[in-house]
PDB file of N, CA and C in Angstrom:
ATOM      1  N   UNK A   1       1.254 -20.930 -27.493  1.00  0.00           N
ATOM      2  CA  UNK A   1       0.305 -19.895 -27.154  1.00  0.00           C
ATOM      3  C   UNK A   1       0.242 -19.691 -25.640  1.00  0.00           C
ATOM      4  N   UNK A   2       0.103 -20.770 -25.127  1.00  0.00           N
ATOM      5  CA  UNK A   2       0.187 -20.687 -23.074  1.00  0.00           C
ATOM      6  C   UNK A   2       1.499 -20.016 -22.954  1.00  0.00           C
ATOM      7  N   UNK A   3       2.235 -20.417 -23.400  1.00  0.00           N
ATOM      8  CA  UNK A   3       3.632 -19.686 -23.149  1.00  0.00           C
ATOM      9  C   UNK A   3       3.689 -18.091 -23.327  1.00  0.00           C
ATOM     10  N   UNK A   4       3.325 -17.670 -24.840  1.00  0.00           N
ATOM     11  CA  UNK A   4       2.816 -15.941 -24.893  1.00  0.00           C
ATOM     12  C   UNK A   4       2.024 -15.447 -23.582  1.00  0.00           C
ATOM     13  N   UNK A   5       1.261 -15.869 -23.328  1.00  0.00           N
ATOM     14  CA  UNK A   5       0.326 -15.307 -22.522  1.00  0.00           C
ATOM     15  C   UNK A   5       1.104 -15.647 -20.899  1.00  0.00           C
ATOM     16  N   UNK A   6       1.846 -16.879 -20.560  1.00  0.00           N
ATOM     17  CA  UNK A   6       2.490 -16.509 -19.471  1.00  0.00           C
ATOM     18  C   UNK A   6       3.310 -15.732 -19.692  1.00  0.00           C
ATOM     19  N   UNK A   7       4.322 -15.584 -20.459  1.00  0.00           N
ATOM     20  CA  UNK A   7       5.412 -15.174 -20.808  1.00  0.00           C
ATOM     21  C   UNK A   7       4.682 -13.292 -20.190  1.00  0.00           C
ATOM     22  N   UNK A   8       3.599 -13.010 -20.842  1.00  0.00           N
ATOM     23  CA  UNK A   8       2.828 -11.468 -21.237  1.00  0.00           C
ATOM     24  C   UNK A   8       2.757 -11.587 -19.523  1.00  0.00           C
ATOM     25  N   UNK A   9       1.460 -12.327 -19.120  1.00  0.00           N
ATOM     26  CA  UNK A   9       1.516 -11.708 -17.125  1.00  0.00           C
ATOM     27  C   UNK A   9       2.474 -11.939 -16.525  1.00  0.00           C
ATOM     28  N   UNK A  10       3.592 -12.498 -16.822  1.00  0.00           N
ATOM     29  CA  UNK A  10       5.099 -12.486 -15.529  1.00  0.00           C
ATOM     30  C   UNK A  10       5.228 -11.216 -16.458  1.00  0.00           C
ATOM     31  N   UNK A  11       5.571 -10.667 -17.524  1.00  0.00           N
ATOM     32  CA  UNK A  11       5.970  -8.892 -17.920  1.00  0.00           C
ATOM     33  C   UNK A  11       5.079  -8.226 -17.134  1.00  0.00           C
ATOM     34  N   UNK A  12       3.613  -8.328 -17.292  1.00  0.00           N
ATOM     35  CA  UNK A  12       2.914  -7.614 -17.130  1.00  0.00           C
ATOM     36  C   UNK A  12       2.996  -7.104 -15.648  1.00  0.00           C
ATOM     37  N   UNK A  13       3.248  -8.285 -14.755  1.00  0.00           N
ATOM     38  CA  UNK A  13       3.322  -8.299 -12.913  1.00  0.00           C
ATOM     39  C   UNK A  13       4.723  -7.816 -12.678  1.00  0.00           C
ATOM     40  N   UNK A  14       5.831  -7.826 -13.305  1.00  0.00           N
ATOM     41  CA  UNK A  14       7.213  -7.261 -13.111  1.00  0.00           C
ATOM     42  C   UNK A  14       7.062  -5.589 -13.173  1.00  0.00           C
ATOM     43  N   UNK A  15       6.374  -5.522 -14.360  1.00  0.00           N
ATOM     44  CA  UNK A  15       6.408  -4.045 -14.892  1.00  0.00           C
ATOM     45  C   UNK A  15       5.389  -3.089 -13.706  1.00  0.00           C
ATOM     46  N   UNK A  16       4.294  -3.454 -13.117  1.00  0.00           N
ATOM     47  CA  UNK A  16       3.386  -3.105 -12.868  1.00  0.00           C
ATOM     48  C   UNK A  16       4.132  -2.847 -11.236  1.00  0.00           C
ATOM     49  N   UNK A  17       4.601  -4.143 -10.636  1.00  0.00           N
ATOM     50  CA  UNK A  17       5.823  -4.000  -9.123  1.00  0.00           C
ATOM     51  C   UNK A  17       6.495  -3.050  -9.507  1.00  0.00           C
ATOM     52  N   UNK A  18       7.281  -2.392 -10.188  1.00  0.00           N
ATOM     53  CA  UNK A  18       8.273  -1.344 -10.272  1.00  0.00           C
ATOM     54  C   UNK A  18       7.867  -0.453 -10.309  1.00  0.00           C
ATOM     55  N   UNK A  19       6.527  -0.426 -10.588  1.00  0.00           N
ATOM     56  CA  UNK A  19       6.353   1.326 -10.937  1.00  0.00           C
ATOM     57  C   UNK A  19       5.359   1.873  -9.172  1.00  0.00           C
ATOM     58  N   UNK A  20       5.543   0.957  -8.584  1.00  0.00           N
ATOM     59  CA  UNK A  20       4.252   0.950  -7.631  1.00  0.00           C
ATOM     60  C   UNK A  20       5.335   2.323  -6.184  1.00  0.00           C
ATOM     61  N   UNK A  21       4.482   2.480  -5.564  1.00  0.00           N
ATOM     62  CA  UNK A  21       5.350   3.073  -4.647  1.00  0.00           C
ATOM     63  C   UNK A  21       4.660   3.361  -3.326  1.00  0.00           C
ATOM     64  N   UNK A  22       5.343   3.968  -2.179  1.00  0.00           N
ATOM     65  CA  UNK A  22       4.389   3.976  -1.275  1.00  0.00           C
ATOM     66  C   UNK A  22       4.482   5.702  -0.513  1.00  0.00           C
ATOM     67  N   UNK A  23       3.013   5.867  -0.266  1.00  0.00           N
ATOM     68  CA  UNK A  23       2.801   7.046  -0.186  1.00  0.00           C
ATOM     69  C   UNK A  23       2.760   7.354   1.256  1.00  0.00           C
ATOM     70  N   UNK A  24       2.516   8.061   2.221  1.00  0.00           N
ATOM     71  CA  UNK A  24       1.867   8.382   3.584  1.00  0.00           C
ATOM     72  C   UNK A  24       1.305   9.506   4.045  1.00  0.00           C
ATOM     73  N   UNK A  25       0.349   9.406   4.290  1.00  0.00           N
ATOM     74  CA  UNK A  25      -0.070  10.772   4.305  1.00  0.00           C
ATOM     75  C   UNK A  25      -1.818  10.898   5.339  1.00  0.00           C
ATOM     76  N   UNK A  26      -2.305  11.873   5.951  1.00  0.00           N
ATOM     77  CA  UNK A  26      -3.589  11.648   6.284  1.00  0.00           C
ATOM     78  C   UNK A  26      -4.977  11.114   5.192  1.00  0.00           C
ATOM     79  N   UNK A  27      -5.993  10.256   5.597  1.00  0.00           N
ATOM     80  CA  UNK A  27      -6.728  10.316   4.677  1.00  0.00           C
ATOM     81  C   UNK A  27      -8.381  10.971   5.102  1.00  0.00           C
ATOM     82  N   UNK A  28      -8.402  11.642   4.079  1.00  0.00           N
ATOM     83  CA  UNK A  28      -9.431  12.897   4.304  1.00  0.00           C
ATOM     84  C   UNK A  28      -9.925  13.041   3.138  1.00  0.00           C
ATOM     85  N   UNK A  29     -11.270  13.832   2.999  1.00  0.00           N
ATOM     86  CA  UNK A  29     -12.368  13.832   1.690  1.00  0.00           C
ATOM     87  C   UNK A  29     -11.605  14.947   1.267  1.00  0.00           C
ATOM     88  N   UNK A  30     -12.391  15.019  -0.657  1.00  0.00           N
ATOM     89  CA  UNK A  30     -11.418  15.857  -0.904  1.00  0.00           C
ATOM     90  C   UNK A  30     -12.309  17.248  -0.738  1.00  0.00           C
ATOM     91  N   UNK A  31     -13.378  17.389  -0.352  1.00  0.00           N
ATOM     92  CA  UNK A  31     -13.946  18.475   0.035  1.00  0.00           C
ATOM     93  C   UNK A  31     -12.941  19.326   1.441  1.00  0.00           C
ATOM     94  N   UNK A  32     -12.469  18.687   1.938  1.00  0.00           N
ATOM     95  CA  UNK A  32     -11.660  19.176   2.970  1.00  0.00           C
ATOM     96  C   UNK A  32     -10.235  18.582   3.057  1.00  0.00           C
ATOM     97  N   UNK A  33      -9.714  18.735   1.227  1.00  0.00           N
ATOM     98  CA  UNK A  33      -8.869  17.844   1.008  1.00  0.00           C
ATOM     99  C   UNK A  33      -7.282  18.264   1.534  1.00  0.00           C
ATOM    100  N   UNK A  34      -7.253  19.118   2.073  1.00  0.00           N
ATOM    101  CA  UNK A  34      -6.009  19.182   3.335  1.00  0.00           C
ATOM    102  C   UNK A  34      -6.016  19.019   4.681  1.00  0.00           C
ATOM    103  N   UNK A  35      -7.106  18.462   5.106  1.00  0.00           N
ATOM    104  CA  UNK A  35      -7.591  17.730   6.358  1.00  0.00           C
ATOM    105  C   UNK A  35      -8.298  18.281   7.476  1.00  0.00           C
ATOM    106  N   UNK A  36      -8.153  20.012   6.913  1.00  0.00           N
ATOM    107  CA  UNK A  36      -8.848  20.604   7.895  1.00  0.00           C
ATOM    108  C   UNK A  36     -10.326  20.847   7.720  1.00  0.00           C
ATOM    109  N   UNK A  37     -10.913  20.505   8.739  1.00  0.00           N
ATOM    110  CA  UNK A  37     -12.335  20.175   8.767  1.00  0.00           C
ATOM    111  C   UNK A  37     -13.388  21.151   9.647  1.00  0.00           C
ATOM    112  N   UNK A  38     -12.462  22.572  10.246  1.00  0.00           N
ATOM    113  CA  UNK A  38     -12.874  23.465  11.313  1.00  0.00           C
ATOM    114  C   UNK A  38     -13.916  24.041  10.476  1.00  0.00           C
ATOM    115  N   UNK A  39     -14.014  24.434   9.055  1.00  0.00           N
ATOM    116  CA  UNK A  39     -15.044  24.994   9.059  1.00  0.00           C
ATOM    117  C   UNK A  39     -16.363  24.019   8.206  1.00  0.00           C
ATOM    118  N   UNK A  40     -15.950  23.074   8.596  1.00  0.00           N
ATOM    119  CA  UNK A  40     -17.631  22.146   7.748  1.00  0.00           C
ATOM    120  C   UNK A  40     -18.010  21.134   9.887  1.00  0.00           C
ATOM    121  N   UNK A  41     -17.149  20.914  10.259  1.00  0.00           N
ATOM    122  CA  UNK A  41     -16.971  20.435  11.429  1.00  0.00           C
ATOM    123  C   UNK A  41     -18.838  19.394  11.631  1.00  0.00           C
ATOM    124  N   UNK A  42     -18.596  18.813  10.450  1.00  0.00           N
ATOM    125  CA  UNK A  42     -19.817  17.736  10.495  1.00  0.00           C
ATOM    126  C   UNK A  42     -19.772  16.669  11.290  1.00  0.00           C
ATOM    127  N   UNK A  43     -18.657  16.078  12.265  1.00  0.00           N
ATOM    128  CA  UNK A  43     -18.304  15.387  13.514  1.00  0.00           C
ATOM    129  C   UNK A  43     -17.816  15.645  14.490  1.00  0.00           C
ATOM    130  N   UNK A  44     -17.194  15.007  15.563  1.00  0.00           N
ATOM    131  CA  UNK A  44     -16.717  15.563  16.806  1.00  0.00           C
ATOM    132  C   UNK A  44     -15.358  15.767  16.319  1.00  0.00           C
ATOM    133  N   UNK A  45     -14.925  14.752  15.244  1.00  0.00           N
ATOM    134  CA  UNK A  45     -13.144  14.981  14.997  1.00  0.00           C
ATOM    135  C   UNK A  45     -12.827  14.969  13.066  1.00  0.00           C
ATOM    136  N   UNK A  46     -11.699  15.111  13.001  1.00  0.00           N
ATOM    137  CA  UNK A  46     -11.311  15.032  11.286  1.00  0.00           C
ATOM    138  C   UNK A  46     -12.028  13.688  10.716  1.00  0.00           C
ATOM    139  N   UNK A  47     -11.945  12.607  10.879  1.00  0.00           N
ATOM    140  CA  UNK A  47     -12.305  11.706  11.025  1.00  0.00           C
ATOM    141  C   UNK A  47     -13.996  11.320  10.577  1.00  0.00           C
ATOM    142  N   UNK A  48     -14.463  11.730  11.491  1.00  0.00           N
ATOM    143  CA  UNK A  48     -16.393  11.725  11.476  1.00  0.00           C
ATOM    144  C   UNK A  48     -16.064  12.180  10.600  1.00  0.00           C
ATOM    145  N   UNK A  49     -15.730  13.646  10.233  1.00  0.00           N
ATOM    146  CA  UNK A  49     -16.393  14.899   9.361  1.00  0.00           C
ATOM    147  C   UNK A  49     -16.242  14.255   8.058  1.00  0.00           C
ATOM    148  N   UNK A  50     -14.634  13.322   7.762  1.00  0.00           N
ATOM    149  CA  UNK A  50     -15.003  13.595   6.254  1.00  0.00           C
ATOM    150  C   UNK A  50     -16.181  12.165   6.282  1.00  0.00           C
ATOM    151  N   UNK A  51     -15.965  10.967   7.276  1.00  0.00           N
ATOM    152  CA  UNK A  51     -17.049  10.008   6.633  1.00  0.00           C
ATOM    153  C   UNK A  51     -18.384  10.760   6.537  1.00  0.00           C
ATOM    154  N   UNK A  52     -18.902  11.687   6.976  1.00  0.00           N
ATOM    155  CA  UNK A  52     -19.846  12.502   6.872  1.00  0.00           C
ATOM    156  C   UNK A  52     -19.606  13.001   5.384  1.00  0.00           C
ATOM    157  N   UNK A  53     -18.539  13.321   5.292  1.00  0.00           N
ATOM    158  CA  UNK A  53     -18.322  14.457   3.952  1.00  0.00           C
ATOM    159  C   UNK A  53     -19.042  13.651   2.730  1.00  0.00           C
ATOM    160  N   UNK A  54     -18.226  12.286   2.825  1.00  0.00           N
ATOM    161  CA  UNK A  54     -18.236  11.387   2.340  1.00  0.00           C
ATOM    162  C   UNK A  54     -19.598  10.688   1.515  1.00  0.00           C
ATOM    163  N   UNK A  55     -20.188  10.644   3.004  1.00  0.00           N
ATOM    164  CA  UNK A  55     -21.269   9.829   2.784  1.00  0.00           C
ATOM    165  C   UNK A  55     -22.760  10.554   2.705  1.00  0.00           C
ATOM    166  N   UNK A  56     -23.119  12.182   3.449  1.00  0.00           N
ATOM    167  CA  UNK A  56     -23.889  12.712   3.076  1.00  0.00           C
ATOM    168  C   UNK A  56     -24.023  14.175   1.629  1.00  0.00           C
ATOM    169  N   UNK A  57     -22.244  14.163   1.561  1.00  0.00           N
ATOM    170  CA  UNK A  57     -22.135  15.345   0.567  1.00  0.00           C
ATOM    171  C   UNK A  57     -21.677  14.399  -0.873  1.00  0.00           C
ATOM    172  N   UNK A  58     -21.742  13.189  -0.820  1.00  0.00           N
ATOM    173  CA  UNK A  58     -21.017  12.483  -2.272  1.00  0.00           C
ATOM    174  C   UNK A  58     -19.422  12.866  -2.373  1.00  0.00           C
ATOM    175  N   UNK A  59     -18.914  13.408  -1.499  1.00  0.00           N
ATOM    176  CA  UNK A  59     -17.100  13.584  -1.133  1.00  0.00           C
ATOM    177  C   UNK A  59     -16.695  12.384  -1.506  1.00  0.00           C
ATOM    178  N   UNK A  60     -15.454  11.822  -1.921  1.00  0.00           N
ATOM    179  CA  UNK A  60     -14.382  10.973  -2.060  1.00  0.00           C
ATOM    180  C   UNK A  60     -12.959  10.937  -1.194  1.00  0.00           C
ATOM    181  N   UNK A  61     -12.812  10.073  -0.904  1.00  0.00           N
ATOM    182  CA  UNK A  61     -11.691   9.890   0.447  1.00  0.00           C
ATOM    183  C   UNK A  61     -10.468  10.498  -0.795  1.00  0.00           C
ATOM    184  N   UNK A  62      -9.453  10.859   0.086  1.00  0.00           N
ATOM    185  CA  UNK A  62      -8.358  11.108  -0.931  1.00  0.00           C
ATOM    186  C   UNK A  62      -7.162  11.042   0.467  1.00  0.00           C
ATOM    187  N   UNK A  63      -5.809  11.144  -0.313  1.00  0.00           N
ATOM    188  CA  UNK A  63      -4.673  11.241   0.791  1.00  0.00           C
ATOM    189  C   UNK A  63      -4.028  12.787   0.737  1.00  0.00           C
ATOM    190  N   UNK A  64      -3.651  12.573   1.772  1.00  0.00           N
ATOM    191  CA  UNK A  64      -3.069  13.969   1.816  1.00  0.00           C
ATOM    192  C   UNK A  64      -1.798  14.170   2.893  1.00  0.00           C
ATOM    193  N   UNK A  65      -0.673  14.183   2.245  1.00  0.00           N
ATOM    194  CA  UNK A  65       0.387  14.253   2.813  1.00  0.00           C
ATOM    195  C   UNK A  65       0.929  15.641   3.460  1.00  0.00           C
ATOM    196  N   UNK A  66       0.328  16.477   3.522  1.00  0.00           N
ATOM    197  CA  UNK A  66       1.190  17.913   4.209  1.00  0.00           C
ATOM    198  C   UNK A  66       1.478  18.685   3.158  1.00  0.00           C
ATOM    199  N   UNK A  67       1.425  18.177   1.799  1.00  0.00           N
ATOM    200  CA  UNK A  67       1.921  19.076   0.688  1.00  0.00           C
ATOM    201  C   UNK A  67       1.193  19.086  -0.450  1.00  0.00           C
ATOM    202  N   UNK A  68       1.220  17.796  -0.760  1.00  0.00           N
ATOM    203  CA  UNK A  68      -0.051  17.062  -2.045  1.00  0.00           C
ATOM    204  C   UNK A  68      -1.639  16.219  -1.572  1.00  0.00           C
ATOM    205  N   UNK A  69      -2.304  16.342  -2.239  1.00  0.00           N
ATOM    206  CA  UNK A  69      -3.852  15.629  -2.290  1.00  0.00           C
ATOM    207  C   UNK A  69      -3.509  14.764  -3.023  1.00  0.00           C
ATOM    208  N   UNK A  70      -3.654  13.532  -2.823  1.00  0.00           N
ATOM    209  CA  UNK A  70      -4.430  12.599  -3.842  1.00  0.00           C
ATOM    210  C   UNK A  70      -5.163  11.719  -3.917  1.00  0.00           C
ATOM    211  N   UNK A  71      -6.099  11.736  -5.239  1.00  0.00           N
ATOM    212  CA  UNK A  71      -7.148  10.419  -4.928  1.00  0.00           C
ATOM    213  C   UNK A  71      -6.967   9.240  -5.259  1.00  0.00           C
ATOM    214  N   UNK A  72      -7.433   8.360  -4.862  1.00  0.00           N
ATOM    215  CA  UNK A  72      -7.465   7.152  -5.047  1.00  0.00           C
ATOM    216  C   UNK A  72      -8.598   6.032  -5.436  1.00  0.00           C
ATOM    217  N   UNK A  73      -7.986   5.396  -5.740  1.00  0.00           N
ATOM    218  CA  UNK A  73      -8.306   4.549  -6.708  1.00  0.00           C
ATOM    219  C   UNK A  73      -9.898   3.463  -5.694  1.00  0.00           C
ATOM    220  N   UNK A  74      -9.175   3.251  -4.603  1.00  0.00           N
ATOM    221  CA  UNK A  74     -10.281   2.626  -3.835  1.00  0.00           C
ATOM    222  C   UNK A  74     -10.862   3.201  -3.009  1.00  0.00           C
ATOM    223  N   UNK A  75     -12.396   3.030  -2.534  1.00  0.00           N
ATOM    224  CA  UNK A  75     -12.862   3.797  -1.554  1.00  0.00           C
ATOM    225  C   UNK A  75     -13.753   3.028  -0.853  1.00  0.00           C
ATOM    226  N   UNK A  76     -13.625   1.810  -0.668  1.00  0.00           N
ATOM    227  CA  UNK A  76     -13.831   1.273   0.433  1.00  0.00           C
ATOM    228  C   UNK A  76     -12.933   1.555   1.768  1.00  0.00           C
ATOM    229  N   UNK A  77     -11.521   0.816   1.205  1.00  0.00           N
ATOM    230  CA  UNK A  77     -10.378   0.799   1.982  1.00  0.00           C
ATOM    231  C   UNK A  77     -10.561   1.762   3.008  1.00  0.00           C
ATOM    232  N   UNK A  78     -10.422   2.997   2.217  1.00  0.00           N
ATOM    233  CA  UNK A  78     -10.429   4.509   3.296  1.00  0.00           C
ATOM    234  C   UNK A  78     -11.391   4.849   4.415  1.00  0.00           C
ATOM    235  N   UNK A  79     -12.082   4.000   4.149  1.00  0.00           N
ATOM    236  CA  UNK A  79     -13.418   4.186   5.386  1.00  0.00           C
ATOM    237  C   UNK A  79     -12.996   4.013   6.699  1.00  0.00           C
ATOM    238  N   UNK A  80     -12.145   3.154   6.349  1.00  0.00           N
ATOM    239  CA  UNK A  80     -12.140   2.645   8.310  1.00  0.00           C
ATOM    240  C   UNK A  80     -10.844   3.532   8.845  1.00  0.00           C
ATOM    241  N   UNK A  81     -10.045   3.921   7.514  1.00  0.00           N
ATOM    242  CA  UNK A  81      -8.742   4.551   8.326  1.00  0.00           C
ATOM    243  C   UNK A  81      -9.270   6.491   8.020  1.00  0.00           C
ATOM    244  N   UNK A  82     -10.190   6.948   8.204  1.00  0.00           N
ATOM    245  CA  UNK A  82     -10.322   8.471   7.874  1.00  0.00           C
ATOM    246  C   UNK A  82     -10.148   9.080   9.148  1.00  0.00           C
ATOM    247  N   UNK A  83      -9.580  10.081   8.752  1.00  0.00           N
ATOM    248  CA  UNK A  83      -8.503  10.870   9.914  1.00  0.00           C
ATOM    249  C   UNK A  83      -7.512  10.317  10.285  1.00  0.00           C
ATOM    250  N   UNK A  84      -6.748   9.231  10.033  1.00  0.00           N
ATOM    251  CA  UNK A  84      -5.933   8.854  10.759  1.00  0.00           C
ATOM    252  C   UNK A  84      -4.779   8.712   9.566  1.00  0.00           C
ATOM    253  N   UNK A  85      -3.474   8.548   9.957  1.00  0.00           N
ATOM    254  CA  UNK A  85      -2.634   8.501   9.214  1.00  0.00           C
ATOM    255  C   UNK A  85      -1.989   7.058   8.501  1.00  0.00           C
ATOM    256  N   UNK A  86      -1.957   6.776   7.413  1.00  0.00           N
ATOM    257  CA  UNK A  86      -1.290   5.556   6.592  1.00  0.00           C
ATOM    258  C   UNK A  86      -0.213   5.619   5.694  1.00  0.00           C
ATOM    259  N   UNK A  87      -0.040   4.235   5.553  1.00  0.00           N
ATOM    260  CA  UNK A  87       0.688   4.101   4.580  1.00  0.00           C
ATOM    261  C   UNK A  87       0.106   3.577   2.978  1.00  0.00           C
ATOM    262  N   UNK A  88       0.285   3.927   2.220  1.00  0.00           N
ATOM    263  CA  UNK A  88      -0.632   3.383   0.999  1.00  0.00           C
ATOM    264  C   UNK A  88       0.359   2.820   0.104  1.00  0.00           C
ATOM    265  N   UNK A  89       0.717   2.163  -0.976  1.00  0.00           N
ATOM    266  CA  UNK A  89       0.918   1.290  -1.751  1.00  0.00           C
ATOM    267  C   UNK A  89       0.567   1.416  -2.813  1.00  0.00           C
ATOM    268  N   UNK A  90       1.095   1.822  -3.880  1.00  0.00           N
ATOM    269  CA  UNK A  90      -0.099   1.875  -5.400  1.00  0.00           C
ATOM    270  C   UNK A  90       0.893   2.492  -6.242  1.00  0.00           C
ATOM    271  N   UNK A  91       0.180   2.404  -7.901  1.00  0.00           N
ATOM    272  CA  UNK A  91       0.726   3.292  -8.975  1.00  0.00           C
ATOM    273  C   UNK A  91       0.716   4.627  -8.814  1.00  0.00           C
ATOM    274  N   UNK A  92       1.306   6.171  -8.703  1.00  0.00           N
ATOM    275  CA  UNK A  92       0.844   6.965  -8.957  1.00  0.00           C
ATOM    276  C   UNK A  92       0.345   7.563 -10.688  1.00  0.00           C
ATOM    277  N   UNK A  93      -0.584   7.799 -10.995  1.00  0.00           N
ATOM    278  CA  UNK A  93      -0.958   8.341 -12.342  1.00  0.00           C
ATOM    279  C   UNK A  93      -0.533   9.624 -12.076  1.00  0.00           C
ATOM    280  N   UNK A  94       0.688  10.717 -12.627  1.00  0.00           N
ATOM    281  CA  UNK A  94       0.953  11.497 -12.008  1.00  0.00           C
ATOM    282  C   UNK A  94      -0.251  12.823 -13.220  1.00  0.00           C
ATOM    283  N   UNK A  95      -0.716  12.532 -14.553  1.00  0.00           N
ATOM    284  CA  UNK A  95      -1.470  13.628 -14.910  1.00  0.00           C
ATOM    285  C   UNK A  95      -2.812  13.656 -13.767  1.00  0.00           C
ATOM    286  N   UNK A  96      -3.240  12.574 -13.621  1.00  0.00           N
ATOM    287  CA  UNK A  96      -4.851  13.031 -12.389  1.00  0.00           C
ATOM    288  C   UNK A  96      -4.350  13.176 -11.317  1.00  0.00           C
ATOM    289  N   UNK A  97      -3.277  12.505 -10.206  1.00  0.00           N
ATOM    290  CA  UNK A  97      -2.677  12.377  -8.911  1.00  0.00           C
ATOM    291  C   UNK A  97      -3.509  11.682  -8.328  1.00  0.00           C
ATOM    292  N   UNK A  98      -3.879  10.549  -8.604  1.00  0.00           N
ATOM    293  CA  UNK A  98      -4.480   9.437  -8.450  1.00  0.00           C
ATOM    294  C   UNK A  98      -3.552   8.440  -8.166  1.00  0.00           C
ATOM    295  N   UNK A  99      -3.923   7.591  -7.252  1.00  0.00           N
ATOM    296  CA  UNK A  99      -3.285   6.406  -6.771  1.00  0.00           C
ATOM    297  C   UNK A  99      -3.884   5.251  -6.790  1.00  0.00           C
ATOM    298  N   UNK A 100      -3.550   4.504  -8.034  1.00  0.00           N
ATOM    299  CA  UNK A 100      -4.313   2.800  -8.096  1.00  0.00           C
ATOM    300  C   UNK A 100      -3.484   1.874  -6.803  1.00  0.00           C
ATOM    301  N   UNK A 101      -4.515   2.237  -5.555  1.00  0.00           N
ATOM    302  CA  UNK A 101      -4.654   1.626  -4.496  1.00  0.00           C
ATOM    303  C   UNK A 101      -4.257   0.158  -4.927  1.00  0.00           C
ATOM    304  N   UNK A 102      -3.098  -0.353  -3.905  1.00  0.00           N
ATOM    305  CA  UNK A 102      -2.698  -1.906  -4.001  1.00  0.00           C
ATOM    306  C   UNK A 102      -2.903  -2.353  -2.423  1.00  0.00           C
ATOM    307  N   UNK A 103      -2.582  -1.574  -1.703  1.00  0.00           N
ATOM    308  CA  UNK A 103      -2.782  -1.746   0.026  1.00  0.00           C
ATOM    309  C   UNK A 103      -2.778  -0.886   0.771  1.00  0.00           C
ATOM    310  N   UNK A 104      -3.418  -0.656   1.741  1.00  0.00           N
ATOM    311  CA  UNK A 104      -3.533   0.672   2.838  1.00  0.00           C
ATOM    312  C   UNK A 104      -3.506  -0.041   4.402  1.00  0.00           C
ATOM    313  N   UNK A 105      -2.530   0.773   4.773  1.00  0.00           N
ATOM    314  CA  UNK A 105      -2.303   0.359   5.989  1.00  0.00           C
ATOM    315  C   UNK A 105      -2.115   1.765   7.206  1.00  0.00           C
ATOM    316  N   UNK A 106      -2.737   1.133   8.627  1.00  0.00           N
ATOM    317  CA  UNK A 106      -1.710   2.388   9.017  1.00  0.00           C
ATOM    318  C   UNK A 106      -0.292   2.544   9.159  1.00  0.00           C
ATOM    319  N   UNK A 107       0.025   4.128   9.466  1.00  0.00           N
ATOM    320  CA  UNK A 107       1.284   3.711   9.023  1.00  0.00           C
ATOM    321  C   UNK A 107       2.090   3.769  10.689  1.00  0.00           C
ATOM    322  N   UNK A 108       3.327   3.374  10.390  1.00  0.00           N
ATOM    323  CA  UNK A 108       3.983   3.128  11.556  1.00  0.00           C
ATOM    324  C   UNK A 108       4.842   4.583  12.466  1.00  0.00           C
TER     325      UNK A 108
END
């Protein structure tokens, strides 16, 4: 029985690494979910506005690469990097375009 069940999380952690990928893109609310923030301009920069967006309109951080939005899975993480550009790490769910956040970094 220990054996099934290791046997199941080494599948489960193999399968789950392969499908993961890494994204980059600005991270911004999705109220101003292509990053431009000129017309809500609730801070001095992209940045303030969406933790503003965020935190006084109920907004959700999301990424946004130049072409696609997407949200994600964590929203702590995104707090400290908003406005600025990363690298993210995660599953994409491609029916919602959601990203089950594994690591966020900035990016290089």
């Amino acid at each position: 029985m220990k054996l099934a069940i290791f046997s199941f999380l080494i599948l489960t952690l193999f399968v789950s690494a392969q499908n993961s990928a890494t994204f980059t893109g600005v991270i911004t609310d999705d109220m101003c979910a292509k990053g431009d923030h000129s017309s809500m301009r609730m801070g001095a920069n992209d940045g303030e506005c969406a933790l503003a967006c965020v935190s006084a309109h109920g907004a959700q951080f999301v990424l946004y690469d130049g072409k696609e939005t997407y949200g994600l899975s964590d929203q702590k993480a995104p707090k400290e990097f908003a406005g600025k550009k990363v690298t993210v790490t995660g599953t994409l769910d491609a029916k919602t375009k959601k990203i089950t956040v594994r690591s966020m970094a900035l990016a290089k």
